[in-house]
Protein backbone atom coordinates (compact mmCIF):
# COMPACT_ATOMS: atom_id res chain seq x y z
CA UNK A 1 91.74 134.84 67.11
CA UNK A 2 89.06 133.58 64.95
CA UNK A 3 86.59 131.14 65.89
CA UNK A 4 86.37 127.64 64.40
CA UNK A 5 84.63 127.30 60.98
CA UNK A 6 81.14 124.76 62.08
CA UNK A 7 83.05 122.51 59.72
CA UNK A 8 86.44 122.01 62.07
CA UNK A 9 84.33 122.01 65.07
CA UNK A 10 82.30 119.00 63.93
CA UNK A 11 85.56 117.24 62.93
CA UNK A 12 87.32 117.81 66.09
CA UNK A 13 84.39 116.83 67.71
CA UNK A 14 83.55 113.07 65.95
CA UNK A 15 87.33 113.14 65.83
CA UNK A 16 87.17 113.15 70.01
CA UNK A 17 84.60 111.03 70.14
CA UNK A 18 86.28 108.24 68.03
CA UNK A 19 89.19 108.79 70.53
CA UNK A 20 87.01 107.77 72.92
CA UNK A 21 85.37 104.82 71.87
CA UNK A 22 88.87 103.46 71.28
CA UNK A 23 90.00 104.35 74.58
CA UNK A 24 86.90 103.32 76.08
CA UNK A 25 87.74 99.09 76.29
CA UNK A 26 91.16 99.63 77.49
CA UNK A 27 89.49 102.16 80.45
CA UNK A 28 86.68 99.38 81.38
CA UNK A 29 89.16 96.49 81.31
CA UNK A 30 91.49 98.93 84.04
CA UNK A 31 87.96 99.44 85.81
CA UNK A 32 87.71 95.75 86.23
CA UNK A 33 91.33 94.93 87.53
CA UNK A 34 92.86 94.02 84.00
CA UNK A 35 96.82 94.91 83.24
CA UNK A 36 98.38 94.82 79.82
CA UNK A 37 101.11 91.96 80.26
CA UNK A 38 103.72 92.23 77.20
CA UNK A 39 103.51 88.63 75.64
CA UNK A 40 100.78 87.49 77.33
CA UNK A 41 97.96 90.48 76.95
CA UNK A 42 95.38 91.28 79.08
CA UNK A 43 95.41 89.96 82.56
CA UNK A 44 93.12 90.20 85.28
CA UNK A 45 95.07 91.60 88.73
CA UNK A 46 95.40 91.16 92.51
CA UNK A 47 97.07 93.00 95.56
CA UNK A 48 99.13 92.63 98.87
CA UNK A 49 98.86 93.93 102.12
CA UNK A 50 101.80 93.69 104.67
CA UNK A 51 100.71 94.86 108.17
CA UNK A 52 103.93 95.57 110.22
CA UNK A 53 103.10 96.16 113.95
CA UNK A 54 106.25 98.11 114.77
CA UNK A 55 107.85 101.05 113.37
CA UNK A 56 111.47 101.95 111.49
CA UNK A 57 110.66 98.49 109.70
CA UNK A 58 111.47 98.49 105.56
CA UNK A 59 109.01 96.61 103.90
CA UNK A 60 110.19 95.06 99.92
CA UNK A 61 108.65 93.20 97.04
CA UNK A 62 110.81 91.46 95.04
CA UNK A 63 114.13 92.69 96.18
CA UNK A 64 112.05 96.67 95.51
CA UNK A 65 111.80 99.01 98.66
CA UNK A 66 108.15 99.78 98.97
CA UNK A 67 108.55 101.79 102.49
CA UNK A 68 108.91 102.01 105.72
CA UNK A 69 106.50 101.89 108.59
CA UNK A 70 106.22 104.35 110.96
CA UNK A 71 103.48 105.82 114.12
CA UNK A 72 101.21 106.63 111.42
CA UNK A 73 101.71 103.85 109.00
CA UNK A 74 101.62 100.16 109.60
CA UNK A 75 100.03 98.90 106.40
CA UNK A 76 101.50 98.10 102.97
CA UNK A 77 98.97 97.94 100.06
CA UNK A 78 100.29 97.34 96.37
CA UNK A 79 97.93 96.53 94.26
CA UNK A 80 98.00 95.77 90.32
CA UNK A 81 99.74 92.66 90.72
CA UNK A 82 99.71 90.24 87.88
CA UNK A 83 98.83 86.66 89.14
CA UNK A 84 102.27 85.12 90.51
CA UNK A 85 104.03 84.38 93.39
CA UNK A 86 105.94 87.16 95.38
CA UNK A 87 108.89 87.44 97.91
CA UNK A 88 108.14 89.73 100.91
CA UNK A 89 110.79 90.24 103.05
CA UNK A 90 110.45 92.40 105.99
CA UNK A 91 114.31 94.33 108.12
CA UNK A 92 113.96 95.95 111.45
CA UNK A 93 117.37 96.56 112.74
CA UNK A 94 117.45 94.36 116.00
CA UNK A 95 115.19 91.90 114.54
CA UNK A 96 115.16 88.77 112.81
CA UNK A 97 114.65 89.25 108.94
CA UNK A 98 110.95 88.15 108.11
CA UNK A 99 110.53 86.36 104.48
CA UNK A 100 107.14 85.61 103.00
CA UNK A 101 106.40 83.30 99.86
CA UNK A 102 102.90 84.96 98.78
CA UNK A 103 100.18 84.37 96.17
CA UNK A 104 98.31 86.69 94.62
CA UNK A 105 95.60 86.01 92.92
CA UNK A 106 92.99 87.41 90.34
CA UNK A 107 90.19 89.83 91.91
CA UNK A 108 91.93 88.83 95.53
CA UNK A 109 94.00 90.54 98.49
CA UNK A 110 96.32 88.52 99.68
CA UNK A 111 97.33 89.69 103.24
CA UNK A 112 100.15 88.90 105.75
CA UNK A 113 101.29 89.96 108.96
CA UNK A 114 104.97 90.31 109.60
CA UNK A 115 106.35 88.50 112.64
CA UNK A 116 109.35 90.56 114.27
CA UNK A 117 111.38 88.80 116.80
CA UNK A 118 114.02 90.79 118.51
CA UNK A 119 117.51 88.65 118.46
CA UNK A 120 118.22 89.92 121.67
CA UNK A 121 116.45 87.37 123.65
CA UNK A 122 117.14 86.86 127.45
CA UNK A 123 116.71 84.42 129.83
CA UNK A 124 117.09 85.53 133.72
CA UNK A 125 117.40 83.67 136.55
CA UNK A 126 114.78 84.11 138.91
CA UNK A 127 115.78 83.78 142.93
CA UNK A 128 113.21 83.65 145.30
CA UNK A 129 113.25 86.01 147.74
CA UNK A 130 112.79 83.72 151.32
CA UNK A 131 116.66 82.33 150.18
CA UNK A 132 118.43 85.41 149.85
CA UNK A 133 115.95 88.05 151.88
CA UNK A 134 119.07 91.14 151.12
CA UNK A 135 119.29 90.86 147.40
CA UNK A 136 117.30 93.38 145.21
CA UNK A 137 117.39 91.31 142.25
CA UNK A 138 115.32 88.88 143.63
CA UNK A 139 111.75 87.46 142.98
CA UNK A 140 109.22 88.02 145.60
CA UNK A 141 108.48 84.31 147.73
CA UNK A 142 104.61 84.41 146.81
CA UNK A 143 105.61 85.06 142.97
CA UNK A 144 108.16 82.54 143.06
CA UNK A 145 106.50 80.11 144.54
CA UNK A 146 103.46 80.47 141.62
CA UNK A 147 106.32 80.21 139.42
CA UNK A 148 107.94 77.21 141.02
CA UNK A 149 104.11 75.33 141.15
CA UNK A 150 103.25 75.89 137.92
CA UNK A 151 105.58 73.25 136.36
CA UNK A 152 104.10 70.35 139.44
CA UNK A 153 101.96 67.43 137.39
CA UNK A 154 98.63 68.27 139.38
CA UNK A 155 99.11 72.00 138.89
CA UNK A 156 97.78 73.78 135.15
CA UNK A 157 97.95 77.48 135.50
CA UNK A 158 98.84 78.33 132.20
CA UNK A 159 95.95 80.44 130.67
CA UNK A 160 96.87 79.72 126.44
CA UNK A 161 96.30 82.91 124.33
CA UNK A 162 94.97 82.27 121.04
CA UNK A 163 95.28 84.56 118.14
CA UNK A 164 91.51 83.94 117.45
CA UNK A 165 88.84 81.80 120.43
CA UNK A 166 88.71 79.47 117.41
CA UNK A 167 92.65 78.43 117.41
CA UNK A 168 94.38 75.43 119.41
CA UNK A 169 97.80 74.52 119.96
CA UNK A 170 98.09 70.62 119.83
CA UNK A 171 101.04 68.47 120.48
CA UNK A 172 100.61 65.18 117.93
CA UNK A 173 103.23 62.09 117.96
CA UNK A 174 106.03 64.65 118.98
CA UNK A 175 104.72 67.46 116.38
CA UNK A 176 103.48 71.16 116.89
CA UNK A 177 100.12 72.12 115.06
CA UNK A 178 97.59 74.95 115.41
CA UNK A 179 94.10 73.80 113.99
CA UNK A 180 91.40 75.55 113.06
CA UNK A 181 88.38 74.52 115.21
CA UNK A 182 85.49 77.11 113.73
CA UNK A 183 83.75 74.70 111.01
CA UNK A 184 81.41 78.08 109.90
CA UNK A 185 83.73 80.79 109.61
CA UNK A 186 86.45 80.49 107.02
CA UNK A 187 90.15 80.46 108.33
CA UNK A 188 92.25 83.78 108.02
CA UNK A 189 95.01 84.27 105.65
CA UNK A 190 97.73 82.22 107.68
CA UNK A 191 95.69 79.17 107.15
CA UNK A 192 95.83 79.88 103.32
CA UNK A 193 98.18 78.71 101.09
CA UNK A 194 96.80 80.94 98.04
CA UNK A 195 93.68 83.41 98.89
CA UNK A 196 91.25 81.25 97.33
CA UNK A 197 93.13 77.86 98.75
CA UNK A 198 92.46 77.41 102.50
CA UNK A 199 93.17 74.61 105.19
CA UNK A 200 92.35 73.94 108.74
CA UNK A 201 96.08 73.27 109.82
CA UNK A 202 99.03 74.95 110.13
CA UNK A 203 102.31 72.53 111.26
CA UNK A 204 104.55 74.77 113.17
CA UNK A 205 107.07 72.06 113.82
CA UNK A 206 106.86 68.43 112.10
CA UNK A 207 109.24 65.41 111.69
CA UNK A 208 112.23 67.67 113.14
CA UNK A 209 112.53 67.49 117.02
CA UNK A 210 110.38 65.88 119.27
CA UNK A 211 107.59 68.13 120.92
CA UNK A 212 106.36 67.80 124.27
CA UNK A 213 104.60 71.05 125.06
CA UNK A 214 102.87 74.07 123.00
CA UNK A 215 100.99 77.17 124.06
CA UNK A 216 100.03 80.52 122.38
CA UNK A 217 101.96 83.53 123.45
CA UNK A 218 103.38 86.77 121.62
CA UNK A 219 101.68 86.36 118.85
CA UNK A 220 103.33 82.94 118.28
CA UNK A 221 103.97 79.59 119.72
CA UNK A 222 105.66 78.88 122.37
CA UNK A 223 106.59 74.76 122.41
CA UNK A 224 109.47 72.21 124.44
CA UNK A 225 111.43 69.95 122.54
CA UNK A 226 112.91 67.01 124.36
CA UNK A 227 116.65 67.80 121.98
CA UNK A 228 116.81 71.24 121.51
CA UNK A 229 115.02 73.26 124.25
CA UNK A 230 112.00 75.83 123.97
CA UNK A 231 111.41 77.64 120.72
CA UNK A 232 109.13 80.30 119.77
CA UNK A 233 107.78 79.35 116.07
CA UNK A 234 105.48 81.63 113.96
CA UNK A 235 101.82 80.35 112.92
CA UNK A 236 101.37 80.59 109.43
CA UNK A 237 101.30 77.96 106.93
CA UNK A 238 103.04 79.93 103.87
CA UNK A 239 106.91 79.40 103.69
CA UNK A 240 108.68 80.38 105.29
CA UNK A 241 107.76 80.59 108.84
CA UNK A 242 109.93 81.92 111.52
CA UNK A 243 111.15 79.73 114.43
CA UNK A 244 113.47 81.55 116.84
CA UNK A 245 115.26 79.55 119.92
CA UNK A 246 114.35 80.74 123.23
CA UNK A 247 116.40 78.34 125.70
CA UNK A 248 118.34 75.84 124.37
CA UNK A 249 119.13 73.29 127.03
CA UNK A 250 118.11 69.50 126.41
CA UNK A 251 115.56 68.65 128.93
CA UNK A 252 114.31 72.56 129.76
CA UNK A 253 110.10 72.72 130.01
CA UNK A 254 108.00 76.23 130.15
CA UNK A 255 105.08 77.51 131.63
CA UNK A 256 103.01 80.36 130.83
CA UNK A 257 101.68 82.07 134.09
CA UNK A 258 100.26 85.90 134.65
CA UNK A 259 101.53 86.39 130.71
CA UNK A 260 105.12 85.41 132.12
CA UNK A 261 107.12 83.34 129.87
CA UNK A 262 109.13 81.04 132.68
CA UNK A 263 111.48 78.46 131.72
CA UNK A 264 112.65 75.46 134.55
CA UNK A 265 116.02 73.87 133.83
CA UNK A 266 116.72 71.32 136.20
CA UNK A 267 115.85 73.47 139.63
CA UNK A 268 116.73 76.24 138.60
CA UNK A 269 113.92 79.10 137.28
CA UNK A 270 114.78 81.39 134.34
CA UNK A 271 112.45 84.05 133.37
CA UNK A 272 112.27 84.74 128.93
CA UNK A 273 112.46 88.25 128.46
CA UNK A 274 113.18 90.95 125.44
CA UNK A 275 110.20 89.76 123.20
């Protein structure tokens, strides 16, 4: 093979180098989180991350499959998102569908954290062990008896878990909220309508029953109504939140004690278990 007259080689070469200058804007506006948009031209991008906390969950975006999480992944990350709103939805056989509404916007991550709740939920009867001493399905008398105390007027000892030590669960005119109390930090992403759009409330349940009690636990809230019972309703102010029925009896009340979810109907002690 012959080598290249001094003649081809220079027009190859200004012939690669015009290539380049004309690829050259399209590479820098990819650098800086631009996407070529058919009708609309160049926009500027954002991404998602879904965080799923348990595995054999399939994660989708917009009705697409993006994976499944597993022991060595629990994070989602698409990125080169076009500024828009997008449906999240989140199955785990056993558990509740999740749905998120989220915005994504340009130069942002918008992130969420799905909230599983199994739909097998129990509630068991707790017996103290001083009435029936021969039963093995009964609840040791000391352990009862903290159980039993818990729900008297002078006792409180319920120990609420916040997400975050700047987080409180407040009952307002019959409504559930979760504030944000930290004026210095900003709020994380549950608090955020949009990524660069952020509040200091979250209502977990307004203008439908009336509320009489609310406390962290299980990564949610835990609140009484006086209609409907005790519900377990997910904190995050993005449609559309999760609420999941725990005990529905008119008139039931909860305490949290020892991280023990326990429900009193009437006399009778029920303990919340499967979450």
């Amino acid at each position: 093979m012959q080598p290249l007259s001094k003649r081809k080689r220079r027009v190859y070469m200004y012939g690669l180098f015009v290539v380049f200058l004309l690829c050259l804007p399209a590479v820098m506006f990819y650098a800086n989180g631009y996407r070529f948009e058919i009708g609309v031209g160049f926009v500027r991008t954002g991404s998602i991350i879904i965080s799923v906390s348990e595995g054999n969950a399939v994660v989708f975006l917009n009705g697409e499959e993006i994976g499944t999480s597993g022991f060595l992944r629990r994070n989602f990350y698409v990125d080169n998102l076009a500024p828009d709103t997008y449906q999240i939805l989140v199955l785990r056989e056993g558990d509740h569908p999740w749905h998120r509404s989220l915005v994504v916007e340009e130069e942002l991550v918008t992130d969420a954290q799905a909230f599983l709740v199994p739909k097998e939920i129990l509630s068991v009867r707790l017996i103290d062990s001083a009435r029936v001493p021969l039963s093995t399905t009964t609840t040791p008398h000391a352990t009862y008896e903290k159980y039993r105390t818990a729900f008297l007027p002078s006792k409180a000892t319920s120990t609420p878990i916040a997400p975050t030590s700047n987080e409180v669960a407040v009952v307002e005119d019959g409504d559930v909220f979760v504030l944000w109390v930290d004026g210095d930090t900003l709020p994380p992403s549950r608090f955020c309508r949009a990524p660069s759009t952020c509040g200091t409330l979250i209502p977990v349940e307004v203008g439908g029953q009336l509320a009489i009690n609310a406390e962290f636990f299980d990564g949610g809230v835990v609140y009484t109504t006086k209609e409907g019972g005790v519900f377990l309703g997910e904190v995050d102010v993005r449609p559309e939140p999760l609420t999941v029925p725990l005990y529905s009896m008119r008139g039931a009340d909860f305490r949290i004690v020892d991280g023990h979810l326990i429900v009193k109907d009437g006399t009778v002690l029920y303990e919340i278990m499967g979450l």
